[in-house]
PDB file of N, CA and C in Angstrom:
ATOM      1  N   UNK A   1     -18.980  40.013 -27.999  1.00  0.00           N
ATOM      2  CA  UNK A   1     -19.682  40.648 -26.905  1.00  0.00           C
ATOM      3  C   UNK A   1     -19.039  41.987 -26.580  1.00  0.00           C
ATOM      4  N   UNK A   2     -17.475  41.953 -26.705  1.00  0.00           N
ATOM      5  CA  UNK A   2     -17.343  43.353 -26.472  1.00  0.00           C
ATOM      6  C   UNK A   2     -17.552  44.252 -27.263  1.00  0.00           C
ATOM      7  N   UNK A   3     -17.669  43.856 -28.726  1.00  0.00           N
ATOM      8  CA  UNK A   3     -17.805  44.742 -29.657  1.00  0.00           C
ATOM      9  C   UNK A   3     -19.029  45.877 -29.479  1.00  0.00           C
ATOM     10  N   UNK A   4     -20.472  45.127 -28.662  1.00  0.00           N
ATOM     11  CA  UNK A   4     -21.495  45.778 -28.095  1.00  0.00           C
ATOM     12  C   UNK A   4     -21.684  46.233 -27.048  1.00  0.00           C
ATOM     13  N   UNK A   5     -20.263  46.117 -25.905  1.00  0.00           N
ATOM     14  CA  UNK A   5     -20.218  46.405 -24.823  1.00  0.00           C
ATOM     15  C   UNK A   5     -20.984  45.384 -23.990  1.00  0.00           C
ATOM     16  N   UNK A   6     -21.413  44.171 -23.959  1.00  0.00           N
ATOM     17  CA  UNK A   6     -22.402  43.808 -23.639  1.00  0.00           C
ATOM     18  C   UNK A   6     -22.060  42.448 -22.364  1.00  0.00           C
ATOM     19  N   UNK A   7     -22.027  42.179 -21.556  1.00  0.00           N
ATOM     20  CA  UNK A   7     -21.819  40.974 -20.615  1.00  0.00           C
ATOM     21  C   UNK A   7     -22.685  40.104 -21.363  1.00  0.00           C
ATOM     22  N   UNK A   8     -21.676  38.619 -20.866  1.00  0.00           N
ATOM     23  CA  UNK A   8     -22.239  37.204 -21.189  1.00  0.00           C
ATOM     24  C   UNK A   8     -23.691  37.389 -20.771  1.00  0.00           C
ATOM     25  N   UNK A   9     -24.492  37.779 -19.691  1.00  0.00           N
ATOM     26  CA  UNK A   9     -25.324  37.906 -19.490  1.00  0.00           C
ATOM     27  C   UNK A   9     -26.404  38.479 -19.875  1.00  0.00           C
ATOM     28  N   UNK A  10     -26.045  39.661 -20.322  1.00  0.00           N
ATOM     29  CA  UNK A  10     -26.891  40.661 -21.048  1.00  0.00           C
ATOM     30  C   UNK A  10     -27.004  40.360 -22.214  1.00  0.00           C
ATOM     31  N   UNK A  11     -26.388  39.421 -22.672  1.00  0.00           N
ATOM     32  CA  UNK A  11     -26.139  39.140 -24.496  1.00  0.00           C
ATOM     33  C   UNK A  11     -27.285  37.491 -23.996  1.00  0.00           C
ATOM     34  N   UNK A  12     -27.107  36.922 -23.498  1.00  0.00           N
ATOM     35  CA  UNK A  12     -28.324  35.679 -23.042  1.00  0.00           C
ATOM     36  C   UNK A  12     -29.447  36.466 -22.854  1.00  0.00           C
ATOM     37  N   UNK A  13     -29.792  37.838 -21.975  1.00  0.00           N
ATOM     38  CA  UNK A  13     -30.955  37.792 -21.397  1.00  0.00           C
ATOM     39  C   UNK A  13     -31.720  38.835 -22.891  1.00  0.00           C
ATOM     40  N   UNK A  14     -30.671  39.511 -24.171  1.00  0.00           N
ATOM     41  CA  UNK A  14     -30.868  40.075 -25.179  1.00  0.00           C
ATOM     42  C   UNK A  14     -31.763  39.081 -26.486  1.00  0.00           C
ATOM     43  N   UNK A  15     -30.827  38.041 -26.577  1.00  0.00           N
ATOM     44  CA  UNK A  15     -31.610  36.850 -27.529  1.00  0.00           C
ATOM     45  C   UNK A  15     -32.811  36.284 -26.691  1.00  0.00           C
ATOM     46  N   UNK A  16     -32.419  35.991 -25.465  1.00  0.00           N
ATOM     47  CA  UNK A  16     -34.033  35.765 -24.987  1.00  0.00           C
ATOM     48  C   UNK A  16     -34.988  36.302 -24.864  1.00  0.00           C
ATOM     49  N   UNK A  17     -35.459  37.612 -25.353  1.00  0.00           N
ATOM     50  CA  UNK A  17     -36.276  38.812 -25.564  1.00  0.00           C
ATOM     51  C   UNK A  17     -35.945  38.739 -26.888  1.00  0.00           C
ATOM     52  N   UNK A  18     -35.347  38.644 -27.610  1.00  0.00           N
ATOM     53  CA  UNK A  18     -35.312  38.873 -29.011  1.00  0.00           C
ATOM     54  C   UNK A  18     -36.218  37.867 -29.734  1.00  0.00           C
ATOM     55  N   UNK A  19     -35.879  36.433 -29.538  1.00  0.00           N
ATOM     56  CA  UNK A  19     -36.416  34.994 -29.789  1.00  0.00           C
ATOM     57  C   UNK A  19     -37.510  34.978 -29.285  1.00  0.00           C
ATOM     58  N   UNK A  20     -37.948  35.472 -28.209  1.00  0.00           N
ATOM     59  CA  UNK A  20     -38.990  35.374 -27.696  1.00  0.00           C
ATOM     60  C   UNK A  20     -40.560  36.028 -28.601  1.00  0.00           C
ATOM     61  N   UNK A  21     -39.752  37.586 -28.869  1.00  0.00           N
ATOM     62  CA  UNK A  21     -40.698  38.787 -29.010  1.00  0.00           C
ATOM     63  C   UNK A  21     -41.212  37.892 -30.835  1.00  0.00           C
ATOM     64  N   UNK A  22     -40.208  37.599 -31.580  1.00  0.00           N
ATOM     65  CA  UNK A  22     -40.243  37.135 -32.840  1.00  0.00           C
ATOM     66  C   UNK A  22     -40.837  36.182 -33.187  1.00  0.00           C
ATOM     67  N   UNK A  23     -41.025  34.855 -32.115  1.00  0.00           N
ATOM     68  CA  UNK A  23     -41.928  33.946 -31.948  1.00  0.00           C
ATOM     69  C   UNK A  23     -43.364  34.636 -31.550  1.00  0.00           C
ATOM     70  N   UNK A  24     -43.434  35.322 -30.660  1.00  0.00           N
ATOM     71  CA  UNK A  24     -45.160  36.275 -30.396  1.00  0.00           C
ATOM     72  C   UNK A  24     -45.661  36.178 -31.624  1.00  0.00           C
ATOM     73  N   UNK A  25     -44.553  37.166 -32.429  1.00  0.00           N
ATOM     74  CA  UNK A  25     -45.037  37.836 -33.828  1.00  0.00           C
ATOM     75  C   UNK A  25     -45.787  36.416 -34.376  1.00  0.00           C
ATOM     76  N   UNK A  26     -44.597  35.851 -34.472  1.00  0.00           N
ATOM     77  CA  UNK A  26     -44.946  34.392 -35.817  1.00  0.00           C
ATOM     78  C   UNK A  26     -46.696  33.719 -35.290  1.00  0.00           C
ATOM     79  N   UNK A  27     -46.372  33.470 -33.785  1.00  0.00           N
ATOM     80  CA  UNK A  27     -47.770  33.241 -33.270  1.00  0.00           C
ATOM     81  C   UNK A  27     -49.000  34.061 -33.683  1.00  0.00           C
ATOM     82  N   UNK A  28     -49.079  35.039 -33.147  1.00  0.00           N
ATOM     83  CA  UNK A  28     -50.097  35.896 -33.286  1.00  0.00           C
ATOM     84  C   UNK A  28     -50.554  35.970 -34.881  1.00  0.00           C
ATOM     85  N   UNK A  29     -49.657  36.208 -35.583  1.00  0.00           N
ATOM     86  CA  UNK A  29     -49.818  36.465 -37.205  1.00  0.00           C
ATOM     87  C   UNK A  29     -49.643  35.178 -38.260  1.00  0.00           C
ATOM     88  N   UNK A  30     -50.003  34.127 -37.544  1.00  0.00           N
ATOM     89  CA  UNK A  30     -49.741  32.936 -38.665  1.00  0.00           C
ATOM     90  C   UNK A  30     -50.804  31.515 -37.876  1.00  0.00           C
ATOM     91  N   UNK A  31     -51.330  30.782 -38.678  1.00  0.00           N
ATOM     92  CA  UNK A  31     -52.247  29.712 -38.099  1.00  0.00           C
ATOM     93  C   UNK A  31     -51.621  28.328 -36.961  1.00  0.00           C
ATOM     94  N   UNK A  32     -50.186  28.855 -36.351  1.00  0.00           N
ATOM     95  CA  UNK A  32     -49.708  27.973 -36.227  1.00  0.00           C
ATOM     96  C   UNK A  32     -50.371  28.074 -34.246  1.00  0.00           C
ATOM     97  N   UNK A  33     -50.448  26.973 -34.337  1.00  0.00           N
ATOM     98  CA  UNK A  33     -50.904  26.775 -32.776  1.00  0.00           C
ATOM     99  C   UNK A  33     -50.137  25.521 -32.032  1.00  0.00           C
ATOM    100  N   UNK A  34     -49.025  24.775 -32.439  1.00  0.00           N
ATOM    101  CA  UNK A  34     -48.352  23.905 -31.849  1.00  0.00           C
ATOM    102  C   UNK A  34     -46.352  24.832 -31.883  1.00  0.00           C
ATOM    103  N   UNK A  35     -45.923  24.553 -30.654  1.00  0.00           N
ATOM    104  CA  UNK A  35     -44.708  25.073 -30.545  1.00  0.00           C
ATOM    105  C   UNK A  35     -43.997  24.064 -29.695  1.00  0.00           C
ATOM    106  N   UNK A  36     -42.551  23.506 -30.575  1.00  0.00           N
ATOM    107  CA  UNK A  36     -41.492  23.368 -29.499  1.00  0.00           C
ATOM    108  C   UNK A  36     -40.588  23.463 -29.407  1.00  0.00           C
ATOM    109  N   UNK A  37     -40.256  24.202 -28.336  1.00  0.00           N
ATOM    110  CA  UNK A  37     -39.059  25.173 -27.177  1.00  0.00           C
ATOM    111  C   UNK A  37     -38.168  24.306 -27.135  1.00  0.00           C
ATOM    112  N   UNK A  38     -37.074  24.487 -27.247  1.00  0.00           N
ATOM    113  CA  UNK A  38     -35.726  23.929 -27.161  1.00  0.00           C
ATOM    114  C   UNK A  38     -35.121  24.851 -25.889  1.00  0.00           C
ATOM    115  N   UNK A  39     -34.722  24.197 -24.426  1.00  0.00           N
ATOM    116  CA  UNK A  39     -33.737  25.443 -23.919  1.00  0.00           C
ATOM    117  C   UNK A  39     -35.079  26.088 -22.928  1.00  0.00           C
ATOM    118  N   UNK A  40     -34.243  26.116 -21.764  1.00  0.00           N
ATOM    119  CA  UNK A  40     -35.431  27.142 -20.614  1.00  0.00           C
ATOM    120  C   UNK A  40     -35.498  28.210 -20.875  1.00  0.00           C
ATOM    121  N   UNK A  41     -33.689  29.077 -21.616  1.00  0.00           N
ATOM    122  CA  UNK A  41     -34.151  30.551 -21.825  1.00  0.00           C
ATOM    123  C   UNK A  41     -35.129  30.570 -23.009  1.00  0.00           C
ATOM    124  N   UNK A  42     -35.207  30.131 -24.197  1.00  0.00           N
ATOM    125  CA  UNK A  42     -35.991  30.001 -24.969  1.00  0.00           C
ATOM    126  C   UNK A  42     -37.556  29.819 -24.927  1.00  0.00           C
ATOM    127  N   UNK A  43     -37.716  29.083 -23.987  1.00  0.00           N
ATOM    128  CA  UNK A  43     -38.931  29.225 -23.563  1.00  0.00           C
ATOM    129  C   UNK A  43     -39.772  30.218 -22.443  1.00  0.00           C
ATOM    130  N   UNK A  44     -39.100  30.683 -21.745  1.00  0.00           N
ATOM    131  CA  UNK A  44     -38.966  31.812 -21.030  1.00  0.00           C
ATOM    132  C   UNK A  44     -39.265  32.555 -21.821  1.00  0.00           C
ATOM    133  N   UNK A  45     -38.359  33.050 -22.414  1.00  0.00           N
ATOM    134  CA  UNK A  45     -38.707  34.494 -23.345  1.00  0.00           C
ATOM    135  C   UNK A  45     -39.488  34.225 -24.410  1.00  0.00           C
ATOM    136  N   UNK A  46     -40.335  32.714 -25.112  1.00  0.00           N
ATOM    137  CA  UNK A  46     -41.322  32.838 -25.384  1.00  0.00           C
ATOM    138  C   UNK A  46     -42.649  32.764 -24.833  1.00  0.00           C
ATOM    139  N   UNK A  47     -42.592  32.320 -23.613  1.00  0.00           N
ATOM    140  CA  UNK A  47     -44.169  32.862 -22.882  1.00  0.00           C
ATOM    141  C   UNK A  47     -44.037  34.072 -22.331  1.00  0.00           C
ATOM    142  N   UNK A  48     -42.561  34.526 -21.790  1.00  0.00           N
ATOM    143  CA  UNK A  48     -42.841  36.004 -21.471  1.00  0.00           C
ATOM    144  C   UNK A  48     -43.563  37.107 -22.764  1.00  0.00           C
ATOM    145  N   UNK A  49     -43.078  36.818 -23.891  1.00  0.00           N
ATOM    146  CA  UNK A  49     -43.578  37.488 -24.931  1.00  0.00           C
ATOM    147  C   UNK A  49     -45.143  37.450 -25.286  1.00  0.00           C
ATOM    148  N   UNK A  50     -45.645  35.888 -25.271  1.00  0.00           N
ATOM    149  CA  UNK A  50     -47.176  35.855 -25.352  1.00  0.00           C
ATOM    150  C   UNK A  50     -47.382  35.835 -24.049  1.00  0.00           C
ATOM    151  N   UNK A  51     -47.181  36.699 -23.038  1.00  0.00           N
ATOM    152  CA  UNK A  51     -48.256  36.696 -21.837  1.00  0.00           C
ATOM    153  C   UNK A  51     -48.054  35.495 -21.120  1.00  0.00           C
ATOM    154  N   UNK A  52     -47.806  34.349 -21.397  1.00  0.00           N
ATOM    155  CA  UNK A  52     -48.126  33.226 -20.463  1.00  0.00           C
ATOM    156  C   UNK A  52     -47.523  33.192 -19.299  1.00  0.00           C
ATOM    157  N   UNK A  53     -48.390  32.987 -18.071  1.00  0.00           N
ATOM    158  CA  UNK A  53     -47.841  33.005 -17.026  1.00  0.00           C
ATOM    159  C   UNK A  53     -48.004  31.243 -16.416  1.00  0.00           C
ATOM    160  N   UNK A  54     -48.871  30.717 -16.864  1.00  0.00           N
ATOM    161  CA  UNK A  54     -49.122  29.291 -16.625  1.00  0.00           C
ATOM    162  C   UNK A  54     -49.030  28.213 -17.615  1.00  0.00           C
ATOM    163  N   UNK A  55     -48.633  27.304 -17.903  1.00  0.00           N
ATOM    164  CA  UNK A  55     -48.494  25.918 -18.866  1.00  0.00           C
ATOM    165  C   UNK A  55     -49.171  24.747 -17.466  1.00  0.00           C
ATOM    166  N   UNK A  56     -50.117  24.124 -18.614  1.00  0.00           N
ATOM    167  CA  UNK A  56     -50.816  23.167 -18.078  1.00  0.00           C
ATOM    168  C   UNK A  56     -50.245  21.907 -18.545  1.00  0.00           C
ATOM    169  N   UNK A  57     -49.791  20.794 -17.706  1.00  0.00           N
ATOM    170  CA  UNK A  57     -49.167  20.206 -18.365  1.00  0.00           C
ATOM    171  C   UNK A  57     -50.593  19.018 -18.415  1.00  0.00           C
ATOM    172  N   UNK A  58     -50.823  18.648 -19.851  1.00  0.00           N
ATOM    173  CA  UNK A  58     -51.243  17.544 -20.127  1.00  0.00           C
ATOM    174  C   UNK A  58     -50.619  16.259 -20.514  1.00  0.00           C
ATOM    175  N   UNK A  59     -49.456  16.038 -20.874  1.00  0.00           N
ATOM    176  CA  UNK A  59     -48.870  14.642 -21.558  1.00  0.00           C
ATOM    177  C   UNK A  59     -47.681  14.813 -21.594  1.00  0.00           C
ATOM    178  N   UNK A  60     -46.859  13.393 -21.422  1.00  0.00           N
ATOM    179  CA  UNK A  60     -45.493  13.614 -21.532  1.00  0.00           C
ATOM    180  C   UNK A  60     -45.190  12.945 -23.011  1.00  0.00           C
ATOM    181  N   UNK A  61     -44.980  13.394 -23.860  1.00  0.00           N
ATOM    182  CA  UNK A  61     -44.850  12.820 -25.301  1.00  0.00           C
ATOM    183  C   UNK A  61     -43.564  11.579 -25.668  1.00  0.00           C
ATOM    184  N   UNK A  62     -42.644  12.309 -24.790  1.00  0.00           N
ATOM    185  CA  UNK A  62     -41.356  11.480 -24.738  1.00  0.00           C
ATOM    186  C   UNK A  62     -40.847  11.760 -22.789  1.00  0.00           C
ATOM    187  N   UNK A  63     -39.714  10.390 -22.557  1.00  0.00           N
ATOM    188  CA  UNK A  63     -39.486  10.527 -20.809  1.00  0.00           C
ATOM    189  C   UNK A  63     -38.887  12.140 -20.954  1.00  0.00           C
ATOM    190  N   UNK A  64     -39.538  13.185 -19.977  1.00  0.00           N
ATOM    191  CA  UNK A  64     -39.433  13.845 -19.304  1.00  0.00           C
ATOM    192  C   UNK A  64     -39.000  15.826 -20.237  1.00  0.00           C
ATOM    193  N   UNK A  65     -39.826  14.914 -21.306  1.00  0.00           N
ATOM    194  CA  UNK A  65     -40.543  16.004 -22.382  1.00  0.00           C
ATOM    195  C   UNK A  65     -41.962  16.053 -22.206  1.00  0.00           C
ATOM    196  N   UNK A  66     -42.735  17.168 -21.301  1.00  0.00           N
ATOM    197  CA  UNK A  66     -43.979  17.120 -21.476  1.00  0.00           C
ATOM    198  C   UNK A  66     -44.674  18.390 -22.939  1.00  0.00           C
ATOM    199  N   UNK A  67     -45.816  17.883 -22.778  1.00  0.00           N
ATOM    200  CA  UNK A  67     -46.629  18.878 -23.651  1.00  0.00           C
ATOM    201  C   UNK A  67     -47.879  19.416 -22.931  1.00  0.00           C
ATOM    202  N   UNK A  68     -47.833  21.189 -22.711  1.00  0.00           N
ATOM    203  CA  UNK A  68     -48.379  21.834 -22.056  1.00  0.00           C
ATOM    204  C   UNK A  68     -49.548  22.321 -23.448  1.00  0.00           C
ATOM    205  N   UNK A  69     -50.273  22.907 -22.250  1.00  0.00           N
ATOM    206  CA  UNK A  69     -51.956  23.947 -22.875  1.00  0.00           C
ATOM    207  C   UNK A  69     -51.222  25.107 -22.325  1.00  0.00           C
ATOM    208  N   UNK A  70     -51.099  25.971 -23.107  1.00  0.00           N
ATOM    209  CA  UNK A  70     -51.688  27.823 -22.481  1.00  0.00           C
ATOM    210  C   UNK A  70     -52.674  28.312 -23.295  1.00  0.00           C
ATOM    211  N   UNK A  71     -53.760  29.150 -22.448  1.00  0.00           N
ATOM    212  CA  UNK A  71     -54.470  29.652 -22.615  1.00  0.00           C
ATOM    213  C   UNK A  71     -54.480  31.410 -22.993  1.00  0.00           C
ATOM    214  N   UNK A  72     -54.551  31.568 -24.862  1.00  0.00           N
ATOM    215  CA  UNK A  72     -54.481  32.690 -24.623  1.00  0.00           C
ATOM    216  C   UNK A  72     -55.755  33.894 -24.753  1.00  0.00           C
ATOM    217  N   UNK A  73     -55.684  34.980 -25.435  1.00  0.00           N
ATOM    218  CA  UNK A  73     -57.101  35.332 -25.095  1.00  0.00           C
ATOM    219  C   UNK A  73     -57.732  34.825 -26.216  1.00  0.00           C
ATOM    220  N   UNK A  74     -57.375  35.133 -27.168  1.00  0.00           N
ATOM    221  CA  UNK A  74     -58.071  34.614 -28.458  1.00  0.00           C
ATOM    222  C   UNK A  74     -58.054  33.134 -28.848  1.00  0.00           C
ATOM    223  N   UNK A  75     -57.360  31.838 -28.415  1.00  0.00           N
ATOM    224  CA  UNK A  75     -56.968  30.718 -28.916  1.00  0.00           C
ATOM    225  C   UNK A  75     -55.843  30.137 -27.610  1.00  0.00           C
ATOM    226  N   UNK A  76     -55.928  28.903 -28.279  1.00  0.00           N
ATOM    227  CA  UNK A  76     -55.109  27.782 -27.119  1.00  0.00           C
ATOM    228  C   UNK A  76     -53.863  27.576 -28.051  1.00  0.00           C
ATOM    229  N   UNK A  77     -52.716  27.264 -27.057  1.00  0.00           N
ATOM    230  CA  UNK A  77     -51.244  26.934 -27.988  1.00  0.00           C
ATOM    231  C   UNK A  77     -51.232  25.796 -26.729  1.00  0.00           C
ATOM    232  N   UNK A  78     -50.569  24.615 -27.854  1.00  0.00           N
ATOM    233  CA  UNK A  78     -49.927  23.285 -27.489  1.00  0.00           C
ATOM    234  C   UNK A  78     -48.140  23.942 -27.302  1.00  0.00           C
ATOM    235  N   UNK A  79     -47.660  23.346 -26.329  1.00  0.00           N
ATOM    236  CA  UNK A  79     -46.719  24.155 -26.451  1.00  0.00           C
ATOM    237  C   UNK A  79     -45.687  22.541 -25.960  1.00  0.00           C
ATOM    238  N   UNK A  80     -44.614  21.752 -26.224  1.00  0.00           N
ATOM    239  CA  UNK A  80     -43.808  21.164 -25.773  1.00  0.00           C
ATOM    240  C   UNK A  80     -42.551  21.755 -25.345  1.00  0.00           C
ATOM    241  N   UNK A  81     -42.116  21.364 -24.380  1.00  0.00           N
ATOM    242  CA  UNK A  81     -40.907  22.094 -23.808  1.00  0.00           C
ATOM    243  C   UNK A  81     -39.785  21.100 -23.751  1.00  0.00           C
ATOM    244  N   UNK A  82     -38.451  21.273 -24.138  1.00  0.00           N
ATOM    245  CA  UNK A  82     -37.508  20.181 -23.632  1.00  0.00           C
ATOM    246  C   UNK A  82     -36.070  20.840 -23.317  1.00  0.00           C
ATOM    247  N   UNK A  83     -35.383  20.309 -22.032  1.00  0.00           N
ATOM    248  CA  UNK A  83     -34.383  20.809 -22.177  1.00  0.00           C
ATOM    249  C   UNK A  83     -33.576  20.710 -23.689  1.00  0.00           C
ATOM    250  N   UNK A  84     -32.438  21.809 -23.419  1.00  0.00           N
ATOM    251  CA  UNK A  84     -31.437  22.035 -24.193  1.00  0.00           C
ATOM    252  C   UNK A  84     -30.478  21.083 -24.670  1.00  0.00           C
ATOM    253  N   UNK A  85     -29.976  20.358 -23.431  1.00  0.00           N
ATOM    254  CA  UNK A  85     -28.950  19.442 -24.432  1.00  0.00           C
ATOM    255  C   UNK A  85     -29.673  17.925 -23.853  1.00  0.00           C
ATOM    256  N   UNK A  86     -30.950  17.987 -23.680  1.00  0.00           N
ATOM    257  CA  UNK A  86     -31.456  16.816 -23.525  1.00  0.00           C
ATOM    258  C   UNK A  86     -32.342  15.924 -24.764  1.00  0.00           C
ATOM    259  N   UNK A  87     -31.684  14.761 -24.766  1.00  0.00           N
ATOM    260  CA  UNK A  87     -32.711  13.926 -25.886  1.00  0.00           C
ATOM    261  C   UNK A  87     -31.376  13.203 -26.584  1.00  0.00           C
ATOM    262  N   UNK A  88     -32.554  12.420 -27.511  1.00  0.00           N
ATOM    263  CA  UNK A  88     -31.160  11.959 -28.867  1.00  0.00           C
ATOM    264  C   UNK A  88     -30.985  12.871 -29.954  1.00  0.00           C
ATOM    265  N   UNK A  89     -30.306  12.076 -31.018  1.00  0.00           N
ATOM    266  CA  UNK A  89     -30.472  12.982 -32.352  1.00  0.00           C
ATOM    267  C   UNK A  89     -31.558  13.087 -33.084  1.00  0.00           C
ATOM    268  N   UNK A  90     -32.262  11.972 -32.978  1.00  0.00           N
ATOM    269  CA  UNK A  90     -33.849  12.089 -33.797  1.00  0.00           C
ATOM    270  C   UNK A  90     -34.911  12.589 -32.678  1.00  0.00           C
ATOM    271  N   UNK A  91     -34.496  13.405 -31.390  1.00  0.00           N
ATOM    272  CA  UNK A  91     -35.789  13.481 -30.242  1.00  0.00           C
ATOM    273  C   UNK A  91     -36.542  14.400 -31.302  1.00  0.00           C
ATOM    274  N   UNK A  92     -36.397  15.686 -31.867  1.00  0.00           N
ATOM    275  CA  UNK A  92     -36.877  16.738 -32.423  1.00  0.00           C
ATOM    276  C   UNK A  92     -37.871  16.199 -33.265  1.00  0.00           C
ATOM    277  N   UNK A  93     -37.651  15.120 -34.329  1.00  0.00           N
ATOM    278  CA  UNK A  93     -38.429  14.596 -35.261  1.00  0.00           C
ATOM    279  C   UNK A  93     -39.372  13.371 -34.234  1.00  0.00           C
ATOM    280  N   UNK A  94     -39.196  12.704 -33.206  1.00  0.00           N
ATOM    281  CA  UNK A  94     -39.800  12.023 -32.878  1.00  0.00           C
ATOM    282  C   UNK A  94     -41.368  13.150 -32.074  1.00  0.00           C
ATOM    283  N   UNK A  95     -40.756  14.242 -31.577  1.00  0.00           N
ATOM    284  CA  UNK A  95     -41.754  15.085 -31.121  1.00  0.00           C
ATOM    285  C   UNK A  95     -43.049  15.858 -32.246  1.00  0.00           C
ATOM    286  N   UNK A  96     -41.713  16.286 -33.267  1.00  0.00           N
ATOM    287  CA  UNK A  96     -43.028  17.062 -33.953  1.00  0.00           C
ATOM    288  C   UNK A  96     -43.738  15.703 -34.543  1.00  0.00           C
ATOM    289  N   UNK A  97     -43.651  14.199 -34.980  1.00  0.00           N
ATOM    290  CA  UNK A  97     -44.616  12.876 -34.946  1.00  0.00           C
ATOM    291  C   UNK A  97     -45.527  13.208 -34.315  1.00  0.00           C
ATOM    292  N   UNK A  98     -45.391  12.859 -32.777  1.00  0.00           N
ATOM    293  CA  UNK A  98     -46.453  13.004 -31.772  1.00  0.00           C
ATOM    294  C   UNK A  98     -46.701  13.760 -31.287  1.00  0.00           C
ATOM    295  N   UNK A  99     -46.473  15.445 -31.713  1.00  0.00           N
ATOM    296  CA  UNK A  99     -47.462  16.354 -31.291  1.00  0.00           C
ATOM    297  C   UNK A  99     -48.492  16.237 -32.412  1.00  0.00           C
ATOM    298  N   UNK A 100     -48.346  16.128 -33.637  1.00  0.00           N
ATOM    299  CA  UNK A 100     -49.248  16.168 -35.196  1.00  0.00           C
ATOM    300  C   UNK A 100     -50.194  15.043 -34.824  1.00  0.00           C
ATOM    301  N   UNK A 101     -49.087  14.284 -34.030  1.00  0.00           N
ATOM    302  CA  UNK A 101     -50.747  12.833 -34.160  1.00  0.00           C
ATOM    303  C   UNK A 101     -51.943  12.955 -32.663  1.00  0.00           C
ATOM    304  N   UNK A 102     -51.261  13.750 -31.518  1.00  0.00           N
ATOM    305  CA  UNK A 102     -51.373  13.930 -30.141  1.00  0.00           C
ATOM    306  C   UNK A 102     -53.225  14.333 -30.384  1.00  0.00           C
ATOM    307  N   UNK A 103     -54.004  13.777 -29.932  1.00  0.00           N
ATOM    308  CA  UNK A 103     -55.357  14.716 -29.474  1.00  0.00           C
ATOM    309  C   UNK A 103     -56.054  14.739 -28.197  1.00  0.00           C
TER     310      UNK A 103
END
């Protein structure tokens, strides 16, 4: 961090605009319409990047992992959110299961 001059802070709020803006890209330019966010900054700086100002929550897939709708202009993203150091070791694989099977 010092090498960039940069505070603990500014180096968090840097990858979260970075991660964020790079996920837009991948969104916008690829058929993928299911996403899941690991981490609040992570998800933060990926709806700040696509615009989203609202997540609708429809379903909780796993306890106290839900799976949201945003609405964007062109198309809908499934979006699951989970904290950071929350879950087991297989939560990740148990989610992308039941978002693929989720309708």
């Amino acid at each position: 961090m010092q090498k960039y001059n940069l505070s603990f802070r500014e180096l968090e709020l840097t990858i979260r605009k970075f991660l964020g803006e790079l996920t837009a890209k991948i969104v916008r330019n690829s058929p993928a319409r299911n996403l899941i966010l690991t981490g609040g900054d992570i998800a933060l700086g990926v709806c700040s990047a696509l615009g989203i100002k609202n997540l609708n929550i429809v379903d909780e897939l796993l306890p106290g992992i839900p799976l949201s709708t945003a609405n964007l202009k062109n198309f809908n993203l499934k979006i699951v959110t989970k904290a950071g150091g929350f879950g087991e070791k297989d939560t990740l694989f148990k989610l992308i299961k039941k978002l693929t099977d989720w309708r």
